[in-house]
PDB file of N, CA and C in Angstrom:
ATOM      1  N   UNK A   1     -22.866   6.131 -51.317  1.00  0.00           N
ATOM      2  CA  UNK A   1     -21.466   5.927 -51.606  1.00  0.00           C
ATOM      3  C   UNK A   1     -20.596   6.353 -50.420  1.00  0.00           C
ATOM      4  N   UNK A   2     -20.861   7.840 -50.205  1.00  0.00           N
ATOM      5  CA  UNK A   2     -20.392   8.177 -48.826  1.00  0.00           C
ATOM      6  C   UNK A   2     -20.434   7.083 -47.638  1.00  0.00           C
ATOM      7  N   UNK A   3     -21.484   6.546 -47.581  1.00  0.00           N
ATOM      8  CA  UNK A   3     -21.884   5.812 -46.213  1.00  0.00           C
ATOM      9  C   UNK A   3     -20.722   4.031 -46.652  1.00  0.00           C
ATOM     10  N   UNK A   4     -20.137   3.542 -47.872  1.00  0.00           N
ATOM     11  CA  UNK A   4     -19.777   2.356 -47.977  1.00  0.00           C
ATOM     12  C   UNK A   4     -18.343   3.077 -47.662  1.00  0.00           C
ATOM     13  N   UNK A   5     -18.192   3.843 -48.244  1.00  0.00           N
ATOM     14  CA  UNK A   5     -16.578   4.480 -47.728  1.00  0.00           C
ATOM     15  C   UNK A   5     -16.225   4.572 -46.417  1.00  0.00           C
ATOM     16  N   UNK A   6     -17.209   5.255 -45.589  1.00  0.00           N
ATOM     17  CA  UNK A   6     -17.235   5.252 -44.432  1.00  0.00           C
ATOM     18  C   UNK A   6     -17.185   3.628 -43.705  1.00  0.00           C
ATOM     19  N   UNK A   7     -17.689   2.447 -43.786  1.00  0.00           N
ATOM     20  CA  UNK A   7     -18.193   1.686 -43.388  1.00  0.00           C
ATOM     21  C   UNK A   7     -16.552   0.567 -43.706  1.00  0.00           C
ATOM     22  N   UNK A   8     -16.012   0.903 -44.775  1.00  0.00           N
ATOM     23  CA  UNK A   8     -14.600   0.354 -45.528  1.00  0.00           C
ATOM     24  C   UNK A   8     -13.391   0.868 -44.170  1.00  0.00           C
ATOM     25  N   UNK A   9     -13.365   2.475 -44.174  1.00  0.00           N
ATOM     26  CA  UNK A   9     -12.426   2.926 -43.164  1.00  0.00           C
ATOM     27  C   UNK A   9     -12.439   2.206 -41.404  1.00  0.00           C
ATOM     28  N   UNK A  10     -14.151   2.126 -41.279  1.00  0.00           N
ATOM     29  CA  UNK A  10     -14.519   2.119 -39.905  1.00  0.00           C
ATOM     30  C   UNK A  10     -13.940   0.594 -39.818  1.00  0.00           C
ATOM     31  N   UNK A  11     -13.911  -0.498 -40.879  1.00  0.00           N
ATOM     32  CA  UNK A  11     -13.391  -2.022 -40.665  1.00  0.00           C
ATOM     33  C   UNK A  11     -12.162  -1.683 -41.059  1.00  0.00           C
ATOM     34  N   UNK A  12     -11.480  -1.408 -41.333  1.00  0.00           N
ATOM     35  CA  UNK A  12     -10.123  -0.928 -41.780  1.00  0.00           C
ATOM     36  C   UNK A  12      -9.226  -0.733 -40.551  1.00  0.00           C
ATOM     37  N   UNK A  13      -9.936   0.046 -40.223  1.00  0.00           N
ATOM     38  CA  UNK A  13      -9.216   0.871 -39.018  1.00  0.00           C
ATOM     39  C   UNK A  13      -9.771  -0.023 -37.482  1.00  0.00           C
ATOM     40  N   UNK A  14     -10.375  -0.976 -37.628  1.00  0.00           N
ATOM     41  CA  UNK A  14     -10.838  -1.811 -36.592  1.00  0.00           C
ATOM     42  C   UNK A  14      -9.907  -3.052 -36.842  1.00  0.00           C
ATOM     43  N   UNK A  15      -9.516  -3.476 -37.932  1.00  0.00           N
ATOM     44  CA  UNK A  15      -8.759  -4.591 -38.219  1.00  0.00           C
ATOM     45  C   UNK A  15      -6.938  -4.375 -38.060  1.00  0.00           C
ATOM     46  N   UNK A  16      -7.281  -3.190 -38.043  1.00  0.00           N
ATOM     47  CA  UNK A  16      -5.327  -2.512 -37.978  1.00  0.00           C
ATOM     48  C   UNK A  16      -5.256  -2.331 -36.185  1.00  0.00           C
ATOM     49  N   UNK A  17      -5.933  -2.058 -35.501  1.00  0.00           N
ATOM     50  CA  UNK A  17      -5.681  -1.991 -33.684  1.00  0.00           C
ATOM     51  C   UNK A  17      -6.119  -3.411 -33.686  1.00  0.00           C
ATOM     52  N   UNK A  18      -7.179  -4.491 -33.972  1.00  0.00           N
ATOM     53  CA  UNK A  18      -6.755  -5.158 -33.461  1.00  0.00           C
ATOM     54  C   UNK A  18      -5.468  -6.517 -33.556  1.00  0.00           C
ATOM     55  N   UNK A  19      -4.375  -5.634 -34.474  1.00  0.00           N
ATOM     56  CA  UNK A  19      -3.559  -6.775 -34.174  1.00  0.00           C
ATOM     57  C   UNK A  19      -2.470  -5.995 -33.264  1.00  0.00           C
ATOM     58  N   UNK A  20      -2.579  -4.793 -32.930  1.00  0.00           N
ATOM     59  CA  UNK A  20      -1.685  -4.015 -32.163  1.00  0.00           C
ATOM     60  C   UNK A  20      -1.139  -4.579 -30.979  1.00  0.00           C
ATOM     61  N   UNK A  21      -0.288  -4.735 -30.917  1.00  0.00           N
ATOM     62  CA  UNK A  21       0.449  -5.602 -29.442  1.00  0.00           C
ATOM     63  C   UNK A  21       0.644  -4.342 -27.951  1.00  0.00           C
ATOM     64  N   UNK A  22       0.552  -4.108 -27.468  1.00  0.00           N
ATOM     65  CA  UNK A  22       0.901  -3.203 -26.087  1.00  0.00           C
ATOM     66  C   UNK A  22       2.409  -3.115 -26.078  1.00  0.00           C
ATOM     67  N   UNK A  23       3.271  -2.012 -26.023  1.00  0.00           N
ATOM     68  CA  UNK A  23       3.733  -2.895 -24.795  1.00  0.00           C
ATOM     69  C   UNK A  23       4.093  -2.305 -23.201  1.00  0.00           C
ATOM     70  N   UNK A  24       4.357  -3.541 -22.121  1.00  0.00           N
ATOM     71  CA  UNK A  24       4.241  -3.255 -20.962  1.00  0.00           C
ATOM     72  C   UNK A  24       4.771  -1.900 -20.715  1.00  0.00           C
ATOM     73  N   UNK A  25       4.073  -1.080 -19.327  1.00  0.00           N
ATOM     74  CA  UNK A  25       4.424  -0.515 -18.633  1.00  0.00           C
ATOM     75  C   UNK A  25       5.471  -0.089 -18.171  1.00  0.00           C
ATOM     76  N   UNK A  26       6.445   1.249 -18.001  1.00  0.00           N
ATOM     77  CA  UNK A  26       7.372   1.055 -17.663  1.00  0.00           C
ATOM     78  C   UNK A  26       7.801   0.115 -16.322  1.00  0.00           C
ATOM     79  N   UNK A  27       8.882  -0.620 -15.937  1.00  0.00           N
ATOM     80  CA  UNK A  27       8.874  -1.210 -14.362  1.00  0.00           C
ATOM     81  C   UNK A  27       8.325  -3.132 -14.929  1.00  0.00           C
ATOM     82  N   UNK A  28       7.401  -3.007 -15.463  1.00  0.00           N
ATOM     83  CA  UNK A  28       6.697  -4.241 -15.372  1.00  0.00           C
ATOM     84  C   UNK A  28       7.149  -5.094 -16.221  1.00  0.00           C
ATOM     85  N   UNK A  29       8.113  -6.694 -16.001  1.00  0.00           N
ATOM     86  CA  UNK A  29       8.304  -7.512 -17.112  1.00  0.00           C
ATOM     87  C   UNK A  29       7.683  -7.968 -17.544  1.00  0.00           C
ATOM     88  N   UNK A  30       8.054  -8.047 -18.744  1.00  0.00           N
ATOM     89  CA  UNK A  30       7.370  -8.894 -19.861  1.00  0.00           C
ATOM     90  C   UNK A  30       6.430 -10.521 -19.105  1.00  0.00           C
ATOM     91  N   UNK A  31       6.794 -10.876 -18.265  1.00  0.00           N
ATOM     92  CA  UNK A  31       6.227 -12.157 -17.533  1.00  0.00           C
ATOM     93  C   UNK A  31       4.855 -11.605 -17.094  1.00  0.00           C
ATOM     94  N   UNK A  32       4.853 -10.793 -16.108  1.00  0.00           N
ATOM     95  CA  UNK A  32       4.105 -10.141 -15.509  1.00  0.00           C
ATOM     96  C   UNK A  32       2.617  -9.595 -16.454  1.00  0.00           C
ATOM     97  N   UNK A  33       3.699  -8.917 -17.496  1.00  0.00           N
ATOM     98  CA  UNK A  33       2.355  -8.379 -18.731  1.00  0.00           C
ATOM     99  C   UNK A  33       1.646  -9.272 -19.290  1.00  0.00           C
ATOM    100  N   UNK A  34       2.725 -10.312 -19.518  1.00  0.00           N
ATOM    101  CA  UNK A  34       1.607 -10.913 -20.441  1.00  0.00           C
ATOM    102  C   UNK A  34       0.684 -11.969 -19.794  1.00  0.00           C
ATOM    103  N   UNK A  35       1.009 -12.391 -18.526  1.00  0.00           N
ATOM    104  CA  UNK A  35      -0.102 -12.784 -17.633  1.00  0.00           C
ATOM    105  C   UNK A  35      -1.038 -11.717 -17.370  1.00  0.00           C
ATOM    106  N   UNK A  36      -1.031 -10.825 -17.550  1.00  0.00           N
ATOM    107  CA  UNK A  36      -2.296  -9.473 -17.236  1.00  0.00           C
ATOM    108  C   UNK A  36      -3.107 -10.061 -18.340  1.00  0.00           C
ATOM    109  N   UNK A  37      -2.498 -10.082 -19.117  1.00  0.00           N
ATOM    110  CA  UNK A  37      -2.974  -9.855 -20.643  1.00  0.00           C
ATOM    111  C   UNK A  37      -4.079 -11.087 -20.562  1.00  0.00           C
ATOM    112  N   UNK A  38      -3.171 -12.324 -20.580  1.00  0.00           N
ATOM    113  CA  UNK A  38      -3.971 -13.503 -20.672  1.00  0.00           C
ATOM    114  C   UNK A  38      -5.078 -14.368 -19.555  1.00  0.00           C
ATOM    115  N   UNK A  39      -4.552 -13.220 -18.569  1.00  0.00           N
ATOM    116  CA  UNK A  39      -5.622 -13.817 -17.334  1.00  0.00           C
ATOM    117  C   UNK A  39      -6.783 -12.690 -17.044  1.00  0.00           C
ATOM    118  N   UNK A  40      -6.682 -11.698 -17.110  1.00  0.00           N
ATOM    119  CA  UNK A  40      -7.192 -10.575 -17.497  1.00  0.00           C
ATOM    120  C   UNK A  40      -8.152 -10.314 -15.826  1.00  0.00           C
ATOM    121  N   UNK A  41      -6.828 -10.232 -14.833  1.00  0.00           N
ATOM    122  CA  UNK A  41      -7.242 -10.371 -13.324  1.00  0.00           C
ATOM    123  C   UNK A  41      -8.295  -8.820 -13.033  1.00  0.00           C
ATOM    124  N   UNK A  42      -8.732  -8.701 -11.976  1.00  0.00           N
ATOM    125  CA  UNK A  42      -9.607  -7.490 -11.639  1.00  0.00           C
ATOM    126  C   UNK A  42      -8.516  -6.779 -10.851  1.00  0.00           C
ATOM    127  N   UNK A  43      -7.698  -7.101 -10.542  1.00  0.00           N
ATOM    128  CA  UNK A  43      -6.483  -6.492  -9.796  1.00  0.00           C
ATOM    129  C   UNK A  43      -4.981  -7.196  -9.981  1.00  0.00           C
ATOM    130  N   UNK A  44      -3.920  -6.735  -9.631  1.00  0.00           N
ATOM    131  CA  UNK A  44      -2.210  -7.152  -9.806  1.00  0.00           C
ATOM    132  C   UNK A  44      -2.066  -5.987  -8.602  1.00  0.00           C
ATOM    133  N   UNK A  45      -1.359  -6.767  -7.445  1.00  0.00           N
ATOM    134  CA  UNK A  45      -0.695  -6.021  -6.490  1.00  0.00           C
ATOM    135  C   UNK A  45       0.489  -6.188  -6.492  1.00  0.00           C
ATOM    136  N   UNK A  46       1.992  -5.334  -6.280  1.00  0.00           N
ATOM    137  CA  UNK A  46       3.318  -5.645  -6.549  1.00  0.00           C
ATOM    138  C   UNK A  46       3.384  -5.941  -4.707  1.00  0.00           C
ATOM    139  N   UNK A  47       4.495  -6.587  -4.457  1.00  0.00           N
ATOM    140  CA  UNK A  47       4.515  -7.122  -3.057  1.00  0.00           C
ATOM    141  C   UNK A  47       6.049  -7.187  -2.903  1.00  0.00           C
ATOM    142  N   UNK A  48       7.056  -7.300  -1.663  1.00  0.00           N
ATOM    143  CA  UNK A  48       8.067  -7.927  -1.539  1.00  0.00           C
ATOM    144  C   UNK A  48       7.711  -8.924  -0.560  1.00  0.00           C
ATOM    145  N   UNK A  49       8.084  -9.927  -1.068  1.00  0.00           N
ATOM    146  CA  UNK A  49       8.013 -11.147   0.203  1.00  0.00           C
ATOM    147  C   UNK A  49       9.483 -12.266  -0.122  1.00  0.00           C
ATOM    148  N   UNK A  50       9.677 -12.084   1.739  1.00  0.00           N
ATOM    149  CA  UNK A  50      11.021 -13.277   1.220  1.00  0.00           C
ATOM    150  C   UNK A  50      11.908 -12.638   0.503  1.00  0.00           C
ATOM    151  N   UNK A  51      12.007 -10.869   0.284  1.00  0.00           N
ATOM    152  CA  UNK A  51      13.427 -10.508  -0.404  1.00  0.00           C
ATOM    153  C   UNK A  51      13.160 -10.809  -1.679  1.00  0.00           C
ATOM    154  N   UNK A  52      11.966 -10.811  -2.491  1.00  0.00           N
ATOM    155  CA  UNK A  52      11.942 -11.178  -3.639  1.00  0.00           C
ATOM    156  C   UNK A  52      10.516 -10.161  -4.215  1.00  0.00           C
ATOM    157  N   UNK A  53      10.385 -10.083  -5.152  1.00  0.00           N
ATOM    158  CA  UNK A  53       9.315  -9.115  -5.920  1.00  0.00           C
ATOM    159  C   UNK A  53       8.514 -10.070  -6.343  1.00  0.00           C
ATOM    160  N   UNK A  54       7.151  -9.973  -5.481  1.00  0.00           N
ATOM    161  CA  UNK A  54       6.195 -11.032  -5.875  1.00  0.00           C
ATOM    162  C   UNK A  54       4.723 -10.308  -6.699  1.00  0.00           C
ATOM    163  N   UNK A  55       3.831 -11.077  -7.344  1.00  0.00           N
ATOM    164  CA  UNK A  55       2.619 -10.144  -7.893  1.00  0.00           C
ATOM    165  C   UNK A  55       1.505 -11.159  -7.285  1.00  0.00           C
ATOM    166  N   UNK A  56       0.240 -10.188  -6.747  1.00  0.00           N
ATOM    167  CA  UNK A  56      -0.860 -11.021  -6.322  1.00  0.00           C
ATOM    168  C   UNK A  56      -2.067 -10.457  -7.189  1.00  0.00           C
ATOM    169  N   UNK A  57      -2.536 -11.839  -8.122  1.00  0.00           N
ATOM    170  CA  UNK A  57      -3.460 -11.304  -8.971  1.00  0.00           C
ATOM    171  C   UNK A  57      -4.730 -11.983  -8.567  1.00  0.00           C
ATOM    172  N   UNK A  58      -5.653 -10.878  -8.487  1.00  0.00           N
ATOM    173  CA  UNK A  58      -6.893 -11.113  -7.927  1.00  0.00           C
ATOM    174  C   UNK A  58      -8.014 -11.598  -9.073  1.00  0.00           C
ATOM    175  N   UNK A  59      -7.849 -12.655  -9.342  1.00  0.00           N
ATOM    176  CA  UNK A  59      -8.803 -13.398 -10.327  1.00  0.00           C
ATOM    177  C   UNK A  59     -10.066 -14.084  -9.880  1.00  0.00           C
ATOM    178  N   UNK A  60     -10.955 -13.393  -8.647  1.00  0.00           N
ATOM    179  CA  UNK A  60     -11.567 -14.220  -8.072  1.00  0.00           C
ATOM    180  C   UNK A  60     -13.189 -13.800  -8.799  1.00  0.00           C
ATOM    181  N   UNK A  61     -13.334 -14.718  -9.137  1.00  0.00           N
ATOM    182  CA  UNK A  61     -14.735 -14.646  -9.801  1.00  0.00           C
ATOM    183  C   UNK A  61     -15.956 -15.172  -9.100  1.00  0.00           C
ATOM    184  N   UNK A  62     -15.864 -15.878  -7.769  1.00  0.00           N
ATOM    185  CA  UNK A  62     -16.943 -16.305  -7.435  1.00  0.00           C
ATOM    186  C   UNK A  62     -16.060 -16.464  -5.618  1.00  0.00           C
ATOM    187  N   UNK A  63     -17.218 -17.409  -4.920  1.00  0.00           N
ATOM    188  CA  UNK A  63     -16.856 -17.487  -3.284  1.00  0.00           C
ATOM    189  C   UNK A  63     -15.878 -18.278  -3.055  1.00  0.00           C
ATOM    190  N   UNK A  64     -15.596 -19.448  -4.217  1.00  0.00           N
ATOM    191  CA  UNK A  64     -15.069 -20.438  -4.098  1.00  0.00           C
ATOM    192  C   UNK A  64     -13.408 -20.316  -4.916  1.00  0.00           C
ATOM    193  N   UNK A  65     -12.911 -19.485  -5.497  1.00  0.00           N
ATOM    194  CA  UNK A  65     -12.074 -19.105  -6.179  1.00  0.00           C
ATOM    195  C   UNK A  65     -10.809 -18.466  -5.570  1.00  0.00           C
ATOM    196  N   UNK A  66      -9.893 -19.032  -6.372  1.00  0.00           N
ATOM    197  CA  UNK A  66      -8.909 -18.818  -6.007  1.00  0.00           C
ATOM    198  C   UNK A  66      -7.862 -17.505  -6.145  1.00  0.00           C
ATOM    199  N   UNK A  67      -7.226 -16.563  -5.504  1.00  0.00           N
ATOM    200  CA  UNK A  67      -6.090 -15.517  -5.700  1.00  0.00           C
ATOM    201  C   UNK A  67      -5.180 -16.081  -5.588  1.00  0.00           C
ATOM    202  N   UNK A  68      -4.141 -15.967  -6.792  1.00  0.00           N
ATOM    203  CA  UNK A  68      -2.734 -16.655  -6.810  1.00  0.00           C
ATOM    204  C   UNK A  68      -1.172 -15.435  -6.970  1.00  0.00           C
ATOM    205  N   UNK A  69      -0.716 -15.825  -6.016  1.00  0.00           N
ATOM    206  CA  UNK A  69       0.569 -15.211  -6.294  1.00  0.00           C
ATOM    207  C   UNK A  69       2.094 -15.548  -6.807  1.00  0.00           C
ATOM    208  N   UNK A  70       1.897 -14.934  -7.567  1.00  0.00           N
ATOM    209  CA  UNK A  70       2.931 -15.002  -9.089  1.00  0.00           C
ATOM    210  C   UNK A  70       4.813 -14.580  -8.281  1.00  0.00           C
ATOM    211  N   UNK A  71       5.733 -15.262  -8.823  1.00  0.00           N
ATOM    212  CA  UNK A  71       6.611 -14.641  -8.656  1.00  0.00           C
ATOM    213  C   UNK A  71       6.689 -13.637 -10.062  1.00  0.00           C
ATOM    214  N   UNK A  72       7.789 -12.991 -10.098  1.00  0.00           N
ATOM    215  CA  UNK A  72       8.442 -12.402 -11.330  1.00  0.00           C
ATOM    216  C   UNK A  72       9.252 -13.024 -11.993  1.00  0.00           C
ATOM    217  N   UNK A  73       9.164 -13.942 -12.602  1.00  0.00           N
ATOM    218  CA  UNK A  73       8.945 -15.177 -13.724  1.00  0.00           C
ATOM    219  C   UNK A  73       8.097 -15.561 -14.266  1.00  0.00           C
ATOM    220  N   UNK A  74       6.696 -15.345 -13.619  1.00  0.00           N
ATOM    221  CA  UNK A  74       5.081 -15.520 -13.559  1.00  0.00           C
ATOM    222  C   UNK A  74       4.594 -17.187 -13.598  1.00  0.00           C
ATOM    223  N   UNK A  75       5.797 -17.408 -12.092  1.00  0.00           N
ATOM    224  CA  UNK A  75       5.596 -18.842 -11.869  1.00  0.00           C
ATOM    225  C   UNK A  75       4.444 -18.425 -10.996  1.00  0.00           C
ATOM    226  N   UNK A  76       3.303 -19.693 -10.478  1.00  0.00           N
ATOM    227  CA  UNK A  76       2.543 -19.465  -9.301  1.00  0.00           C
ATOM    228  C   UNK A  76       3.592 -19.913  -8.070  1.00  0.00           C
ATOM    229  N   UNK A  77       3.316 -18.688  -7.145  1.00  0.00           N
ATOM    230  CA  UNK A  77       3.867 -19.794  -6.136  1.00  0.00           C
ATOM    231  C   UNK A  77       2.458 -20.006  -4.955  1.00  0.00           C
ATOM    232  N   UNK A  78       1.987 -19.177  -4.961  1.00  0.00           N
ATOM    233  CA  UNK A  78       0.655 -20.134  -4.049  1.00  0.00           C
ATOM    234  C   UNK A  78      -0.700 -19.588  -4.441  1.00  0.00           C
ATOM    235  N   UNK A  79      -1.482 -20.286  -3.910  1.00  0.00           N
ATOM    236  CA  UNK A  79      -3.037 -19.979  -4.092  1.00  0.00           C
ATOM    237  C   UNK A  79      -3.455 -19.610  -3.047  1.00  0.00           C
ATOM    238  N   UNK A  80      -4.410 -18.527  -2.411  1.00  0.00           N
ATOM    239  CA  UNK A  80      -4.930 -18.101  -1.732  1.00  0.00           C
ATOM    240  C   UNK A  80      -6.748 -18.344  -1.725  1.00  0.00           C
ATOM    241  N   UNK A  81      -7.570 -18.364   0.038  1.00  0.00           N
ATOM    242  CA  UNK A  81      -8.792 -18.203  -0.614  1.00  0.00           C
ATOM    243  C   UNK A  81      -9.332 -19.949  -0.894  1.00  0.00           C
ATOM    244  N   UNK A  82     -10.514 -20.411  -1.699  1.00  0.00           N
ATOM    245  CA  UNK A  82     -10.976 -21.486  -2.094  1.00  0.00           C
ATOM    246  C   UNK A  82     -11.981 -21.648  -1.269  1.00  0.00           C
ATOM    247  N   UNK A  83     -12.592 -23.113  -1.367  1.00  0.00           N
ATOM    248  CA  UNK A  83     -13.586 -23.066  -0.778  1.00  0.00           C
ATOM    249  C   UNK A  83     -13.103 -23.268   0.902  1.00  0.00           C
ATOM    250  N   UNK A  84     -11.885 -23.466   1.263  1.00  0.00           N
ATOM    251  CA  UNK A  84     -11.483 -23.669   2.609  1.00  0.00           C
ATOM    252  C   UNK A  84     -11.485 -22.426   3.194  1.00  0.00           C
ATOM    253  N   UNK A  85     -10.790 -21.619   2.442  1.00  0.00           N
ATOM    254  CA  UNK A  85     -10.121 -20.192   2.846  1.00  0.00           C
ATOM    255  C   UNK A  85      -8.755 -20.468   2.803  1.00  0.00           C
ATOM    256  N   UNK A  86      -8.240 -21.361   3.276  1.00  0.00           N
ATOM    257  CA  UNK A  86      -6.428 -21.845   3.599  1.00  0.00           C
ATOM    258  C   UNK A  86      -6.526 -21.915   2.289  1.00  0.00           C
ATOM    259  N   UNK A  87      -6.222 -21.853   0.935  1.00  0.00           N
ATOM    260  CA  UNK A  87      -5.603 -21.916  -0.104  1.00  0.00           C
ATOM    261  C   UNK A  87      -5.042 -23.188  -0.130  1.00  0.00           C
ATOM    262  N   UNK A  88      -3.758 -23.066  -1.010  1.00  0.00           N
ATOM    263  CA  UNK A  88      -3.100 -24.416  -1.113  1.00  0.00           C
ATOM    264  C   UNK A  88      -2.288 -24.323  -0.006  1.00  0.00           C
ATOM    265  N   UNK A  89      -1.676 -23.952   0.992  1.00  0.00           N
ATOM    266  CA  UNK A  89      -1.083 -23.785   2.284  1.00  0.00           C
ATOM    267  C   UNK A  89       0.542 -23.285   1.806  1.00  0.00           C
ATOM    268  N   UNK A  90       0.886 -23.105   0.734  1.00  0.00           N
ATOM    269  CA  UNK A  90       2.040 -22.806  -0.034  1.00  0.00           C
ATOM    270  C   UNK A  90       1.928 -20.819   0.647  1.00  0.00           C
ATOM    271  N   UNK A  91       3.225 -20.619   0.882  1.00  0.00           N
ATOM    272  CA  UNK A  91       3.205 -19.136   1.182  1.00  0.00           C
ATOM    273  C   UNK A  91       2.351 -18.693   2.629  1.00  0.00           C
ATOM    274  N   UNK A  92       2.883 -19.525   3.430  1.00  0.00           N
ATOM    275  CA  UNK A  92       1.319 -19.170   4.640  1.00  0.00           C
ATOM    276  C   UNK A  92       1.637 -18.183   5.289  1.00  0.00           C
ATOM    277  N   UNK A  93       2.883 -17.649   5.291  1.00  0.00           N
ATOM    278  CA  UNK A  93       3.119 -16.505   6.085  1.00  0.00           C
ATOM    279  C   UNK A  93       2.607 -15.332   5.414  1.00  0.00           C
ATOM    280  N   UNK A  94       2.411 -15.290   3.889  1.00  0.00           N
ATOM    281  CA  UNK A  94       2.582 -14.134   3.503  1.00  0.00           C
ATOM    282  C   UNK A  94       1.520 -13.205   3.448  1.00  0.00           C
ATOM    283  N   UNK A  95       0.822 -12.990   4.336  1.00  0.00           N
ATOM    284  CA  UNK A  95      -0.352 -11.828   4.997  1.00  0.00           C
ATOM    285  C   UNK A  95       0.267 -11.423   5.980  1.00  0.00           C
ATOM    286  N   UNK A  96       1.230 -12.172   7.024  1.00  0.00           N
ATOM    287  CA  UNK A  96       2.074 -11.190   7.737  1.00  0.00           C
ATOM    288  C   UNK A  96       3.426 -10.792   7.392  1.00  0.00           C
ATOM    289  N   UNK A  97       3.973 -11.282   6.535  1.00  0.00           N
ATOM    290  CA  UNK A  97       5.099 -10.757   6.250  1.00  0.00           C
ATOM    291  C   UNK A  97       5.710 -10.373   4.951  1.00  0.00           C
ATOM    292  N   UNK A  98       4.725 -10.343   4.005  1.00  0.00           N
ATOM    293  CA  UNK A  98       4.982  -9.602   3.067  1.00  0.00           C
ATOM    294  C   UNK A  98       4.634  -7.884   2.825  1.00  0.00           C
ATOM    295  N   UNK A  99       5.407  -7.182   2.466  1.00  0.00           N
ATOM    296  CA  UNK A  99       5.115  -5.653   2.638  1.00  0.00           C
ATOM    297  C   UNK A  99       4.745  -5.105   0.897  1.00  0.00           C
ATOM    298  N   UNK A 100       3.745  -4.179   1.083  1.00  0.00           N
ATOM    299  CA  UNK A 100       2.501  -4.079  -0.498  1.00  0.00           C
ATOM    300  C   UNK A 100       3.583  -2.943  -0.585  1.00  0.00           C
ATOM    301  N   UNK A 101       3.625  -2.923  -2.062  1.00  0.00           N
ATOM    302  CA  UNK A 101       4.450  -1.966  -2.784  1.00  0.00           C
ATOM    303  C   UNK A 101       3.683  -1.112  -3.602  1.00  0.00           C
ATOM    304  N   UNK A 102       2.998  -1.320  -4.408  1.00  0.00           N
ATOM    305  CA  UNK A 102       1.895  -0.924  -5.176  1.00  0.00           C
ATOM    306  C   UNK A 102       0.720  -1.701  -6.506  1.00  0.00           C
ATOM    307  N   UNK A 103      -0.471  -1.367  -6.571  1.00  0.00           N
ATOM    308  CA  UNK A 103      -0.919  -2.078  -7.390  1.00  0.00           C
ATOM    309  C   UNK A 103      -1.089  -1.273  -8.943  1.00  0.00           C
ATOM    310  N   UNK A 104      -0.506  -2.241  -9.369  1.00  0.00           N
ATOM    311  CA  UNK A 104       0.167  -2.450 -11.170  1.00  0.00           C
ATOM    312  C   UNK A 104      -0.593  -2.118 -11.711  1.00  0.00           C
ATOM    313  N   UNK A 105      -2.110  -2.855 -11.815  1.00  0.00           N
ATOM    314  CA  UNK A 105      -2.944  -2.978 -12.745  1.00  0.00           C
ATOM    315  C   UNK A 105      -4.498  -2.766 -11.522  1.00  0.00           C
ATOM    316  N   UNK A 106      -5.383  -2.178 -12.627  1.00  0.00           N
ATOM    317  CA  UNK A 106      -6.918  -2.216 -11.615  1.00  0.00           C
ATOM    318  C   UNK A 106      -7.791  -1.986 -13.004  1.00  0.00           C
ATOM    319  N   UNK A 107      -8.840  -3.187 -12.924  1.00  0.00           N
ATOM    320  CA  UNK A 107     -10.164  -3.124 -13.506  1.00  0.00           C
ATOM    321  C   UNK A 107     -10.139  -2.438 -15.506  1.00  0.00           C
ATOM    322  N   UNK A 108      -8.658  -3.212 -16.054  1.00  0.00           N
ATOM    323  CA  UNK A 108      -8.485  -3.362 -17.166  1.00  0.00           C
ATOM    324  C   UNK A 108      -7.650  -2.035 -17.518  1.00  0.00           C
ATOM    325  N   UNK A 109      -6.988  -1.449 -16.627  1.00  0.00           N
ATOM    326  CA  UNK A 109      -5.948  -0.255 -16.778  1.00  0.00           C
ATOM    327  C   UNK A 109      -4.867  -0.323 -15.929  1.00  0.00           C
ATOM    328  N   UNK A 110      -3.494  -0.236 -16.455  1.00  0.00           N
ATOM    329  CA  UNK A 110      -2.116  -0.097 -16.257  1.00  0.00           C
ATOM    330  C   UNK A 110      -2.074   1.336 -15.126  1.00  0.00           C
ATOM    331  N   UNK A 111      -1.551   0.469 -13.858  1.00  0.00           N
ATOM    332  CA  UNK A 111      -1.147   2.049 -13.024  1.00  0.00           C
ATOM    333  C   UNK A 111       0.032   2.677 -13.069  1.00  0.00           C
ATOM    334  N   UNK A 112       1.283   1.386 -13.508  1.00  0.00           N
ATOM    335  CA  UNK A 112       1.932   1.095 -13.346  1.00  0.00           C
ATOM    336  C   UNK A 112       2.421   2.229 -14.746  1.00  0.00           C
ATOM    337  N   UNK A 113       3.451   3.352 -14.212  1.00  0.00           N
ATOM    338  CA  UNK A 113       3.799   4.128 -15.086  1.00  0.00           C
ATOM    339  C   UNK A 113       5.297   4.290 -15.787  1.00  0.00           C
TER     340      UNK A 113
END
């Protein structure tokens, strides 16, 4: 009896977190989060490029794959990387002239406080 009670709480209490929503980080919009959420990158670096607050999420799963950087809207604005290396050629400056601010997110945890 003990052990079905137990077994009632343990789904109980598994069915109540998982409809629990997060929410973001202090600093981080709602755009930003919920692309974490749904792309579920191995990294999010915050960046300024161009006078603007950009995010580079490292979704690269294989040699041939692409890193895309997000504005803060969580439009893409370019792809990095592929099987060329040149990406989509969108953003080509921005290895020299964008300056790293900090990274947000790493390996399924919020740095971002």
């Amino acid at each position: 009896m003990k052990r079905a009670i137990y077994i009632c709480l343990l789904i109980g209490g598994l069915m109540m977190t998982s409809c629990y929503k997060a929410d973001s980080p202090v600093g981080i919009n709602n755009n930003i989060f919920n692309l974490v959420l749904e792309l579920e990158p191995a990294s999010v670096d915050e960046y300024l490029y161009n006078s603007q607050t950009v995010f580079l999420f490292d979704t690269w799963s294989g040699p041939d794959d692409f890193t895309y950087l997000y504005s803060d809207k969580g439009k893409v604005m370019a792809a990095f990387g592929g099987f060329s290396g040149n990406g989509d050629g969108r953003c080509a400056d921005f290895a020299e002239t964008a300056t790293f601010i900090r990274t947000i997110y790493l390996k399924g945890r919020w740095l971002a406080k």
